[in-house]
Every structure is written in structure tokens, then in C-alpha cells.
PDB file of N, CA and C in Angstrom:
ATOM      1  N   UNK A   1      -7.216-134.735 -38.992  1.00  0.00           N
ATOM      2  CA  UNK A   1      -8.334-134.495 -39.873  1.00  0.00           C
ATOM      3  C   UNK A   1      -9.516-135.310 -39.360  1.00  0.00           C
ATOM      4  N   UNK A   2     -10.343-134.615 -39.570  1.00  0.00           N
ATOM      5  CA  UNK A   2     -11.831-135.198 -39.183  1.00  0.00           C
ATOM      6  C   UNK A   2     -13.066-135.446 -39.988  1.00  0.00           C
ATOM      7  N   UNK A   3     -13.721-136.209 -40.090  1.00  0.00           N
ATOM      8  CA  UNK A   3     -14.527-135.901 -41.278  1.00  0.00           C
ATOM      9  C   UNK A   3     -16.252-136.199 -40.812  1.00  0.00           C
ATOM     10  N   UNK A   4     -16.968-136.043 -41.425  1.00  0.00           N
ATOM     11  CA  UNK A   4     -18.690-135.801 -41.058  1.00  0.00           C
ATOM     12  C   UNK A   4     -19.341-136.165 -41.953  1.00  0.00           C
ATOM     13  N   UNK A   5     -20.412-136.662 -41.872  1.00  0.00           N
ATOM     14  CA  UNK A   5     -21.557-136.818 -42.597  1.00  0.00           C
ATOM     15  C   UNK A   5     -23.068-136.186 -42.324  1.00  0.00           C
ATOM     16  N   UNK A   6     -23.841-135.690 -43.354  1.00  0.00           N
ATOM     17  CA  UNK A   6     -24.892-135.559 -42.799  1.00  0.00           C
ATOM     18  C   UNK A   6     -26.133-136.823 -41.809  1.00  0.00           C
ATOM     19  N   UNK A   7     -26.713-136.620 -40.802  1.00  0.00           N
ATOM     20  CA  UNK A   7     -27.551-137.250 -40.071  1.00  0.00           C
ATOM     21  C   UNK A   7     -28.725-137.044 -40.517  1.00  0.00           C
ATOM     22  N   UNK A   8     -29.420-137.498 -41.268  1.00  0.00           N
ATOM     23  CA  UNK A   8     -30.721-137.141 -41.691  1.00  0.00           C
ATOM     24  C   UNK A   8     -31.823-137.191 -40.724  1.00  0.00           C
ATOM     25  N   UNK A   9     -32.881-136.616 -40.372  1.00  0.00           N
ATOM     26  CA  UNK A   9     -34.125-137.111 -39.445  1.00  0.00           C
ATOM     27  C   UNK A   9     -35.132-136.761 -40.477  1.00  0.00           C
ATOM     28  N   UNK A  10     -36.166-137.415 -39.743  1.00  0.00           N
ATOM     29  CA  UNK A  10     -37.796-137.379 -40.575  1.00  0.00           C
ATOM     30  C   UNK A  10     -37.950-135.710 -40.152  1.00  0.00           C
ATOM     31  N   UNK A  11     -37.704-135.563 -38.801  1.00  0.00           N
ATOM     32  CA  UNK A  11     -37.953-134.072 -38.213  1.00  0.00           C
ATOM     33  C   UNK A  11     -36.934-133.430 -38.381  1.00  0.00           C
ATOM     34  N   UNK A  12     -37.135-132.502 -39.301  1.00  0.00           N
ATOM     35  CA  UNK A  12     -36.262-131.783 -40.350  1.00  0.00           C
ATOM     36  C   UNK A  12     -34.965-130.240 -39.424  1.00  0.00           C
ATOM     37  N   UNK A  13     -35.235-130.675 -37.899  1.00  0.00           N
ATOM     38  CA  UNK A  13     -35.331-129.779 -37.114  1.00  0.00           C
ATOM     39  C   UNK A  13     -33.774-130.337 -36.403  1.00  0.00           C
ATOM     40  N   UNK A  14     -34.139-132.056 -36.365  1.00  0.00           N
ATOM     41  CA  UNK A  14     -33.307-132.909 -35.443  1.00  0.00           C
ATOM     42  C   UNK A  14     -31.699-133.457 -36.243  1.00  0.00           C
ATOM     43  N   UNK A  15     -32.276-133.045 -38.200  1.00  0.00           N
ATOM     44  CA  UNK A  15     -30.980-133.117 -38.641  1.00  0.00           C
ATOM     45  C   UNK A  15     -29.888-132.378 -38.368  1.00  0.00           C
ATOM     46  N   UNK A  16     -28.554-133.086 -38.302  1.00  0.00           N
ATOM     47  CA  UNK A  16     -27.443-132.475 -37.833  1.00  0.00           C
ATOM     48  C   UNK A  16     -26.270-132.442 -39.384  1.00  0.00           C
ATOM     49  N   UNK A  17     -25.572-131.533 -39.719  1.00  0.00           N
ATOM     50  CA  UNK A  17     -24.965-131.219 -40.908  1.00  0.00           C
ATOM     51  C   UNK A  17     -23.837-132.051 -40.749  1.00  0.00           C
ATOM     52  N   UNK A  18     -22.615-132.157 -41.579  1.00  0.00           N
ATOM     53  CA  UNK A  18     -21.277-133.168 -41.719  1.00  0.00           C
ATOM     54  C   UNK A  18     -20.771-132.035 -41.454  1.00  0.00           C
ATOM     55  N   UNK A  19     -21.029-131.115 -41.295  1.00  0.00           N
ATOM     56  CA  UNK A  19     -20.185-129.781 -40.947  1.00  0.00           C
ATOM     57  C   UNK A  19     -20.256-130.036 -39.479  1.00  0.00           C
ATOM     58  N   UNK A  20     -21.107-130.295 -38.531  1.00  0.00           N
ATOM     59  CA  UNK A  20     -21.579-130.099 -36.604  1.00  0.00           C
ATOM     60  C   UNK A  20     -20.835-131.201 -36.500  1.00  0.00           C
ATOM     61  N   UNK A  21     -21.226-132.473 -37.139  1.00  0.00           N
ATOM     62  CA  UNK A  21     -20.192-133.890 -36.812  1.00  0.00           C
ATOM     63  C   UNK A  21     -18.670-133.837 -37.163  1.00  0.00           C
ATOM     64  N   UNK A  22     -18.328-133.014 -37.966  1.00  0.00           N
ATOM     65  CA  UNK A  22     -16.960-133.240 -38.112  1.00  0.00           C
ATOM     66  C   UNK A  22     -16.388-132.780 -36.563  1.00  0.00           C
ATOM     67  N   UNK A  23     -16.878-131.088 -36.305  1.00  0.00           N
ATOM     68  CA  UNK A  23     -16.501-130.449 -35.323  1.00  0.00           C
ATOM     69  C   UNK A  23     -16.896-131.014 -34.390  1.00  0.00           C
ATOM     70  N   UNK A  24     -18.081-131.774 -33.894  1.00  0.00           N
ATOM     71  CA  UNK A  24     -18.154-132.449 -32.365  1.00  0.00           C
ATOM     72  C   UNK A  24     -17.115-133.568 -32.408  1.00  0.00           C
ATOM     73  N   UNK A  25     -17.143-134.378 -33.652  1.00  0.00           N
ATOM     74  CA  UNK A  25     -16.242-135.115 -33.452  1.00  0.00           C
ATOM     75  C   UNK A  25     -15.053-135.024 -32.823  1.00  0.00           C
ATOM     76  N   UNK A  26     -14.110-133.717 -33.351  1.00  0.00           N
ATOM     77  CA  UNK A  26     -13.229-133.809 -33.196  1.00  0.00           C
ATOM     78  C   UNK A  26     -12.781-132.947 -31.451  1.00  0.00           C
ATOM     79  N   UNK A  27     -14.041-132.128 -31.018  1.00  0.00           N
ATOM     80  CA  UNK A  27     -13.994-131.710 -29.826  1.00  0.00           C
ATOM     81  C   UNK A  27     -14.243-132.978 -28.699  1.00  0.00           C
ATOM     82  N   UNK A  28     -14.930-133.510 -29.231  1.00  0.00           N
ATOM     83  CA  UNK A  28     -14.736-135.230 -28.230  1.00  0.00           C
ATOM     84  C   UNK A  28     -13.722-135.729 -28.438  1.00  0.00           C
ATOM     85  N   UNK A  29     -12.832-135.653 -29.272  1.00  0.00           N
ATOM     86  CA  UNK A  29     -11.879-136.473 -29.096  1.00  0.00           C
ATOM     87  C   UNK A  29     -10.437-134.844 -28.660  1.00  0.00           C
ATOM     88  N   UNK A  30     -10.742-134.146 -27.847  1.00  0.00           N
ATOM     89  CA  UNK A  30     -10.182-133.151 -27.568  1.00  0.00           C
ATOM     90  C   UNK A  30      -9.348-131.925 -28.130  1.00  0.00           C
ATOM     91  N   UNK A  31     -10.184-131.973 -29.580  1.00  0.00           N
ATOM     92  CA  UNK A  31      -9.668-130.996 -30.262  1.00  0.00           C
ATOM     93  C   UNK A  31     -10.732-129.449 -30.275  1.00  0.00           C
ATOM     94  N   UNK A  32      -9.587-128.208 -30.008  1.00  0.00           N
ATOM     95  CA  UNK A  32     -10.707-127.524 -29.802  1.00  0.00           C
ATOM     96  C   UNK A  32     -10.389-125.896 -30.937  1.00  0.00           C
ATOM     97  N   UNK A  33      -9.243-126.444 -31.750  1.00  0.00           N
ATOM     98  CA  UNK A  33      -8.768-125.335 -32.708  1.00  0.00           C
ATOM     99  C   UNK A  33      -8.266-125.285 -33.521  1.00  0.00           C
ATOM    100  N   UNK A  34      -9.118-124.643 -34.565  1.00  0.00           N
ATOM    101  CA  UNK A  34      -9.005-125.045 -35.878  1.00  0.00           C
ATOM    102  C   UNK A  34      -8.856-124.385 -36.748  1.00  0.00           C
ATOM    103  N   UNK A  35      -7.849-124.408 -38.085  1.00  0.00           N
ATOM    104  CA  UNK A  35      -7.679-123.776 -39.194  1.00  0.00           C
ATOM    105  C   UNK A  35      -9.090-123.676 -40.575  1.00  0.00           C
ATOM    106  N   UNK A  36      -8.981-124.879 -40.417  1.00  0.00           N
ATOM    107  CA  UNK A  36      -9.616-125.018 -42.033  1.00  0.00           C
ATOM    108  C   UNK A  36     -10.993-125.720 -42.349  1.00  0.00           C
ATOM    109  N   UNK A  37     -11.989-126.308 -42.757  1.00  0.00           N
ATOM    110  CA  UNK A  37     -12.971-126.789 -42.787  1.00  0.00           C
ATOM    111  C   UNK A  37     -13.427-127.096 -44.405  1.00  0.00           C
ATOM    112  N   UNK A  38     -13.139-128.022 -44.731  1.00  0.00           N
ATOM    113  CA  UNK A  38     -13.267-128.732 -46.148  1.00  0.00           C
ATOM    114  C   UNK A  38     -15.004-128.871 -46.581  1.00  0.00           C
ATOM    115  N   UNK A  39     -15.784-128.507 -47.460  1.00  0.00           N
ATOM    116  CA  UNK A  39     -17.304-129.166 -47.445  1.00  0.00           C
ATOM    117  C   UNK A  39     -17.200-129.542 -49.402  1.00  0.00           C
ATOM    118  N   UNK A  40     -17.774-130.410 -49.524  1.00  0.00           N
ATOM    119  CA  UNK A  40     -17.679-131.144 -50.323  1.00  0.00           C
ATOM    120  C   UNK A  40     -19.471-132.354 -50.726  1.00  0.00           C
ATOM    121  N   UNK A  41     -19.854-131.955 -51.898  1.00  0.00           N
ATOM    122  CA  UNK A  41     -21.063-133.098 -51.998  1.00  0.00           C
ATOM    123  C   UNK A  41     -21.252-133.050 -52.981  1.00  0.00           C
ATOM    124  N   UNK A  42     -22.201-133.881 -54.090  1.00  0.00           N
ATOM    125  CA  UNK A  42     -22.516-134.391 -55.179  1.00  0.00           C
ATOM    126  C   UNK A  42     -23.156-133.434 -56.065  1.00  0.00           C
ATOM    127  N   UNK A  43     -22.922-132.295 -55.359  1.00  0.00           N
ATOM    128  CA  UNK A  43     -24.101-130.736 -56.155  1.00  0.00           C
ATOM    129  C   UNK A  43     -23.257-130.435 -57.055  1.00  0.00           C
ATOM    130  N   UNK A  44     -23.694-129.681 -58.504  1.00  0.00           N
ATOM    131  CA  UNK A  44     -22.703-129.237 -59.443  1.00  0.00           C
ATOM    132  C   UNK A  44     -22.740-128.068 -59.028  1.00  0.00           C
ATOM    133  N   UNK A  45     -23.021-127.312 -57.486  1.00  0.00           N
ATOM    134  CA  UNK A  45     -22.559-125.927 -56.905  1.00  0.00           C
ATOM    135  C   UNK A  45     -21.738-126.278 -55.844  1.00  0.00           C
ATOM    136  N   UNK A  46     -21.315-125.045 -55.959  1.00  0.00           N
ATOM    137  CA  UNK A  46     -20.261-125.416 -54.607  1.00  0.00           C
ATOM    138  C   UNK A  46     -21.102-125.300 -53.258  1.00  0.00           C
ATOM    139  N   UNK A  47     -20.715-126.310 -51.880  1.00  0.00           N
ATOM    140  CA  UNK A  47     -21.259-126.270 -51.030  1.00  0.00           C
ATOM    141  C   UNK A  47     -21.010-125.402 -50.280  1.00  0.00           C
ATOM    142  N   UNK A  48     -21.800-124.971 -50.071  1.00  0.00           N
ATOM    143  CA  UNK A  48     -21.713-123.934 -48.339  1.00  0.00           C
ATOM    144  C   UNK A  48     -22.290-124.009 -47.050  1.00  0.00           C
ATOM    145  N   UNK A  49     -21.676-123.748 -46.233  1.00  0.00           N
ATOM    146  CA  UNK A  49     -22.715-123.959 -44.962  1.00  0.00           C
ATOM    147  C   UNK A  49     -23.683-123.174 -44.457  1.00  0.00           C
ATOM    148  N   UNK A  50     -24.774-124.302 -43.969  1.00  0.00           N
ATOM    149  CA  UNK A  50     -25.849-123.562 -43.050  1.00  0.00           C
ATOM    150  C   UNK A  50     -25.477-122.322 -42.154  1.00  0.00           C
ATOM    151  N   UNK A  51     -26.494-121.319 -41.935  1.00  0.00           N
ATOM    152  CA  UNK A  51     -26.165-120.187 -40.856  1.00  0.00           C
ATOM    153  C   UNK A  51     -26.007-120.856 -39.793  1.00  0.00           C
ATOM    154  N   UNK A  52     -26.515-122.553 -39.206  1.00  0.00           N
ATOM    155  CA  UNK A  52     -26.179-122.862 -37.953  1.00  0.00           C
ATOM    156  C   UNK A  52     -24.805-123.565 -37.933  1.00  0.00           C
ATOM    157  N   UNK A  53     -24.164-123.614 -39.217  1.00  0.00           N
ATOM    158  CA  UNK A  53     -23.088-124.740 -39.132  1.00  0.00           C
ATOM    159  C   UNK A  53     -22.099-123.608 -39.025  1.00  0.00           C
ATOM    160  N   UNK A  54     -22.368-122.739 -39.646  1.00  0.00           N
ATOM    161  CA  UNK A  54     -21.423-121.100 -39.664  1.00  0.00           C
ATOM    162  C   UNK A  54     -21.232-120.707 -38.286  1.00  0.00           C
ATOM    163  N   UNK A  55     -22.511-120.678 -37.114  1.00  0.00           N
ATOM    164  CA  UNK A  55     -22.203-120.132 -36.073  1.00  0.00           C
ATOM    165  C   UNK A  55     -21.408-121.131 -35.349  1.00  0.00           C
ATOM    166  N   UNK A  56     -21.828-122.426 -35.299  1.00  0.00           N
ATOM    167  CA  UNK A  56     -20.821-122.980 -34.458  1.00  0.00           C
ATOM    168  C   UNK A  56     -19.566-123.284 -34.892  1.00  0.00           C
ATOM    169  N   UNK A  57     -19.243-122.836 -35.696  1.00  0.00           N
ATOM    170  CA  UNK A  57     -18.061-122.708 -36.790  1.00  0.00           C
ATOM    171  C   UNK A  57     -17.213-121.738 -36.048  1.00  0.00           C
ATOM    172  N   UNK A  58     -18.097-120.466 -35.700  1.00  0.00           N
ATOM    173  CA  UNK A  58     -17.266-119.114 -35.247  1.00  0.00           C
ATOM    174  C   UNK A  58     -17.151-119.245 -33.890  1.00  0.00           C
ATOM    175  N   UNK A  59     -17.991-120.132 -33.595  1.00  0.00           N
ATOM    176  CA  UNK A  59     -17.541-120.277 -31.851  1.00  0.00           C
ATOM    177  C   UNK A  59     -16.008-120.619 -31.632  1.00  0.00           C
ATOM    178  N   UNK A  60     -15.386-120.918 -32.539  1.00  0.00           N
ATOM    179  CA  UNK A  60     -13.921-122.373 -32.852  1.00  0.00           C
ATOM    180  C   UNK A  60     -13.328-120.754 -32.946  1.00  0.00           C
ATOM    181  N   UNK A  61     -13.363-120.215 -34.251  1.00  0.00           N
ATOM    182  CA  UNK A  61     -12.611-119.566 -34.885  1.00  0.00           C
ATOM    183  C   UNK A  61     -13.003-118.634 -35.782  1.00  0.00           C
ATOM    184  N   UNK A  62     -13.352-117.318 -35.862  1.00  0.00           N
ATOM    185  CA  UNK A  62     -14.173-116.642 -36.689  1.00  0.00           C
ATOM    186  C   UNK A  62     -12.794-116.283 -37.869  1.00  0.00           C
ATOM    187  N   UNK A  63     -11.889-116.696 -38.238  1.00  0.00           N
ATOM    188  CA  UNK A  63     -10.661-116.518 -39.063  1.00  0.00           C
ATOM    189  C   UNK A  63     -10.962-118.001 -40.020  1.00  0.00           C
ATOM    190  N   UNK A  64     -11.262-119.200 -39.443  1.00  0.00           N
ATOM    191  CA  UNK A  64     -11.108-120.220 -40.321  1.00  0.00           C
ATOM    192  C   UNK A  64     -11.382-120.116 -41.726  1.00  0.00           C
ATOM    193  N   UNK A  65     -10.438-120.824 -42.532  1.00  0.00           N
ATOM    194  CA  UNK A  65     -10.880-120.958 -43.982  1.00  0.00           C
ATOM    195  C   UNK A  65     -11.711-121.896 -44.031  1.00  0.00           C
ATOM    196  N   UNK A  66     -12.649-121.503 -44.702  1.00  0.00           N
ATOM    197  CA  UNK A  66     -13.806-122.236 -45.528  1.00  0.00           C
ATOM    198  C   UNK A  66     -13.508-122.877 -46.410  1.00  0.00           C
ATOM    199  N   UNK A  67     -13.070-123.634 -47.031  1.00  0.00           N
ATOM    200  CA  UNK A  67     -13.081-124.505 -48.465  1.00  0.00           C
ATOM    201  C   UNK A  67     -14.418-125.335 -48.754  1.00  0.00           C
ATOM    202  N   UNK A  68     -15.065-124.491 -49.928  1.00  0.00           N
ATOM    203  CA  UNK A  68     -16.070-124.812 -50.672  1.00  0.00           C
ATOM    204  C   UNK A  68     -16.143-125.218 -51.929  1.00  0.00           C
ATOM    205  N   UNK A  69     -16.405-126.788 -52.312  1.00  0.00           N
ATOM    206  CA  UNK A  69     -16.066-127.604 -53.350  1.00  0.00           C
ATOM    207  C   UNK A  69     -17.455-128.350 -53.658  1.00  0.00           C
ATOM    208  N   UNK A  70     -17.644-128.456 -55.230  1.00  0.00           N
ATOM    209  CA  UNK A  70     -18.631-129.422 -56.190  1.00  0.00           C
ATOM    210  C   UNK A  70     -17.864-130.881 -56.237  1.00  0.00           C
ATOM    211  N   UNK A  71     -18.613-130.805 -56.941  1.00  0.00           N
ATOM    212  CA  UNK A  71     -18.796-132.779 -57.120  1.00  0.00           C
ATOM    213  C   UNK A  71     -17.476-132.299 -58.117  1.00  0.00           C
ATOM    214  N   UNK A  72     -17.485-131.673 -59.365  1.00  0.00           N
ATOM    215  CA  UNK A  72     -15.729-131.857 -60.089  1.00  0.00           C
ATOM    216  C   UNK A  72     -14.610-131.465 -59.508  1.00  0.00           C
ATOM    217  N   UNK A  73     -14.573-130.990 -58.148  1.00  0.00           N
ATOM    218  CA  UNK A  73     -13.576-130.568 -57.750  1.00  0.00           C
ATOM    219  C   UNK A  73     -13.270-129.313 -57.371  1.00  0.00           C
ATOM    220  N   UNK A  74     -14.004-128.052 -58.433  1.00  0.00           N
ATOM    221  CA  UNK A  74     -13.546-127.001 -58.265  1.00  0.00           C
ATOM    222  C   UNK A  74     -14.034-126.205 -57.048  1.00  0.00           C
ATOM    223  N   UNK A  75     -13.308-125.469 -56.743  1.00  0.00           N
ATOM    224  CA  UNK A  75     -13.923-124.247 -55.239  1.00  0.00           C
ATOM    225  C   UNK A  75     -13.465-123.212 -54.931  1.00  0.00           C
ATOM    226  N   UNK A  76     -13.858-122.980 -53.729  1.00  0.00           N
ATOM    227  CA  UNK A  76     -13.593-121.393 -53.036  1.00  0.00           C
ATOM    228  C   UNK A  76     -13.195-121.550 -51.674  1.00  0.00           C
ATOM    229  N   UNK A  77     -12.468-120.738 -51.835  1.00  0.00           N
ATOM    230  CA  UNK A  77     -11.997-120.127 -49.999  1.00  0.00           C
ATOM    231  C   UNK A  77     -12.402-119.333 -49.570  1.00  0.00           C
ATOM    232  N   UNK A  78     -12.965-118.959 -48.570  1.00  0.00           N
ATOM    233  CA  UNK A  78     -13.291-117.576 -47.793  1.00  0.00           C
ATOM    234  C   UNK A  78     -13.426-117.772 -46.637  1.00  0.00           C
ATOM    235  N   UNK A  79     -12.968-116.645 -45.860  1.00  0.00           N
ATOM    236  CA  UNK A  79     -12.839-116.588 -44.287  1.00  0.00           C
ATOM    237  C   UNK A  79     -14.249-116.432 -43.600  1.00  0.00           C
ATOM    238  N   UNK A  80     -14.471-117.573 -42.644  1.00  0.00           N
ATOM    239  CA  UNK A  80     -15.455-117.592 -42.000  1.00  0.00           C
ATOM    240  C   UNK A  80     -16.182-115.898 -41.812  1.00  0.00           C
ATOM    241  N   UNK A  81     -15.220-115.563 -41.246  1.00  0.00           N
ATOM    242  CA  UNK A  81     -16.068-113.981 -40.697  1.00  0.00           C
ATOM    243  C   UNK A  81     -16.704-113.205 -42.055  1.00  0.00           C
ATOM    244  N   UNK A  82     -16.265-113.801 -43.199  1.00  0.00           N
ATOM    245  CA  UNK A  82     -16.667-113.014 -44.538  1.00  0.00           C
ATOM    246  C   UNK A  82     -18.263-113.814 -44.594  1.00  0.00           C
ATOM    247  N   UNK A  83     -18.536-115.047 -44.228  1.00  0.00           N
ATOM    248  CA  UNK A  83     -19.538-115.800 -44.676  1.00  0.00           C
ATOM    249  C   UNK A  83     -20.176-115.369 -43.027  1.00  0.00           C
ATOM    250  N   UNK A  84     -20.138-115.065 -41.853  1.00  0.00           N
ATOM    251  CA  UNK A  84     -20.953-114.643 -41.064  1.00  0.00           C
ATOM    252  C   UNK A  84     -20.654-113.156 -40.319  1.00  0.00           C
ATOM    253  N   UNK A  85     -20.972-112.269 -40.838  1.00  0.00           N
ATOM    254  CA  UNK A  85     -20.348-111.110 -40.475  1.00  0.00           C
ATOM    255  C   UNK A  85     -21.223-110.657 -39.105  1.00  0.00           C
ATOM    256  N   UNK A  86     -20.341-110.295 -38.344  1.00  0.00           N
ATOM    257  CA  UNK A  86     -21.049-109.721 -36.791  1.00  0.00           C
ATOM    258  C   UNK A  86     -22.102-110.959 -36.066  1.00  0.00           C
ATOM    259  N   UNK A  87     -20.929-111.990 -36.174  1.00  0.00           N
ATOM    260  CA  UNK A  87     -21.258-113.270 -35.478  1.00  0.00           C
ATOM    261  C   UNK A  87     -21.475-113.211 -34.031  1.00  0.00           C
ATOM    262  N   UNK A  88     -22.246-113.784 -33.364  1.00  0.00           N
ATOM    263  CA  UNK A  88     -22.675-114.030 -32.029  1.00  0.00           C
ATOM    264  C   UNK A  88     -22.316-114.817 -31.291  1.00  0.00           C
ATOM    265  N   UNK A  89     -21.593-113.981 -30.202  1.00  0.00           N
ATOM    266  CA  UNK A  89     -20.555-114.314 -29.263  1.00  0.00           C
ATOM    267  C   UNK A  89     -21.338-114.759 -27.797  1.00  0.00           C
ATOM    268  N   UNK A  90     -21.339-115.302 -26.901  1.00  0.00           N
ATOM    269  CA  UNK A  90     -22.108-115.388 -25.486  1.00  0.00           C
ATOM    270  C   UNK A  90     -21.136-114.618 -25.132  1.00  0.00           C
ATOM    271  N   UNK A  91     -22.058-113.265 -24.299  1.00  0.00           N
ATOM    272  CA  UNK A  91     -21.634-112.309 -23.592  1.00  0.00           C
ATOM    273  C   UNK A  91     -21.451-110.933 -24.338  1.00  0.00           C
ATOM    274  N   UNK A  92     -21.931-111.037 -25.624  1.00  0.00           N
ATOM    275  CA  UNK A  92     -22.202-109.672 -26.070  1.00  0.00           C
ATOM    276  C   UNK A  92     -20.554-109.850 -26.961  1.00  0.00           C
ATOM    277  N   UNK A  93     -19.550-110.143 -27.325  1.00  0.00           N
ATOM    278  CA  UNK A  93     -18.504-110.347 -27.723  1.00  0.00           C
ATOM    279  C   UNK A  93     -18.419-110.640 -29.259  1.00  0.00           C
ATOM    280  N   UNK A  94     -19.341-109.517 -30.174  1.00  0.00           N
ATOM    281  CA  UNK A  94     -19.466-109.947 -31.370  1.00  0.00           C
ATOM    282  C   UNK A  94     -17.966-108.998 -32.357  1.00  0.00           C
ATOM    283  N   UNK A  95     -18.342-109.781 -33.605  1.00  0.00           N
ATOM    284  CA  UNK A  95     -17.437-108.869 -34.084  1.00  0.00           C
ATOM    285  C   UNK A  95     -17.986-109.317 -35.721  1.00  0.00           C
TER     286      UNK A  95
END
């Protein structure tokens, strides 16, 4: 298990999500495949990820479960490819 935090910048461009750090994290430390992806924060909605945290999400695994959780606990599952449909592949390899 890996876990992330958001990186805040002044340049709103240079922030990086707890969603990109979990996954670089864990590809530096040579992990490169993955089931599941937990997001979790202090909102009384459930969190979801950015369209950029989604794509590099599908680069891993366009099957992964999503687990999307509030501050009380409660959430949702859904399969990556449901939250980015006809994701972008290098080399034309979408689906």
C-alpha cells in the first residue's frame, strides 16, 4: 500500500494530486500494477479524481477500482474505464 498527499503550488498548474504521488511513489519504488486506488478527504462529498489523475490512472490499468470516500466514511466503487471512457493510449490504443 501506498499512500499520497496533495502538493500544493502558488502556480496552480505545478500542483500535483495524492492520487500522481501515491502512483509515482509506488512506481519508484518498482511497482507497476495495480488493483485498487483508495481517495479519501475532509469534503462531506465523496472524492473523485481529476481528468489528469484518471489518465495516468489508465496508463496502470483501465479496470482498476476506484474507491471514492467522504470525511464519514461512506463511498463508491467504480471501474476506472466507467470514470474515463475512451481513454488515451500512446499509439492510438484507446478503448
Amino acid at each position: 500500500m501506498f499512500t499520497g498527499v496533495n502538493v500544493e503550488n502558488a502556480s496552480y498548474g505545478l500542483t500535483v494530486c495524492a492520487e500522481r504521488v501515491a502512483v509515482f511513489k509506488a512506481v519508484s519504488e518498482g511497482e507497476r500494477e495495480f488493483v485498487a486506488i483508495a481517495i479519501a478527504s475532509d469534503s462531506p462529498e465523496k472524492t473523485v479524481p481529476c481528468g489528469a489523475c484518471r489518465q495516468v490512472l489508465y496508463e496502470f490499468s483501465e479496470d482498476m477500482d476506484v474507491i471514492m470516500a467522504n470525511r464519514d466514511g461512506d463511498y463508491e466503487v467504480a471501474r476506472l474505464k466507467d470514470l474515463l471512457p475512451r481513454g488515451f493510449r500512446l499509439g492510438g490504443d484507446e478503448h
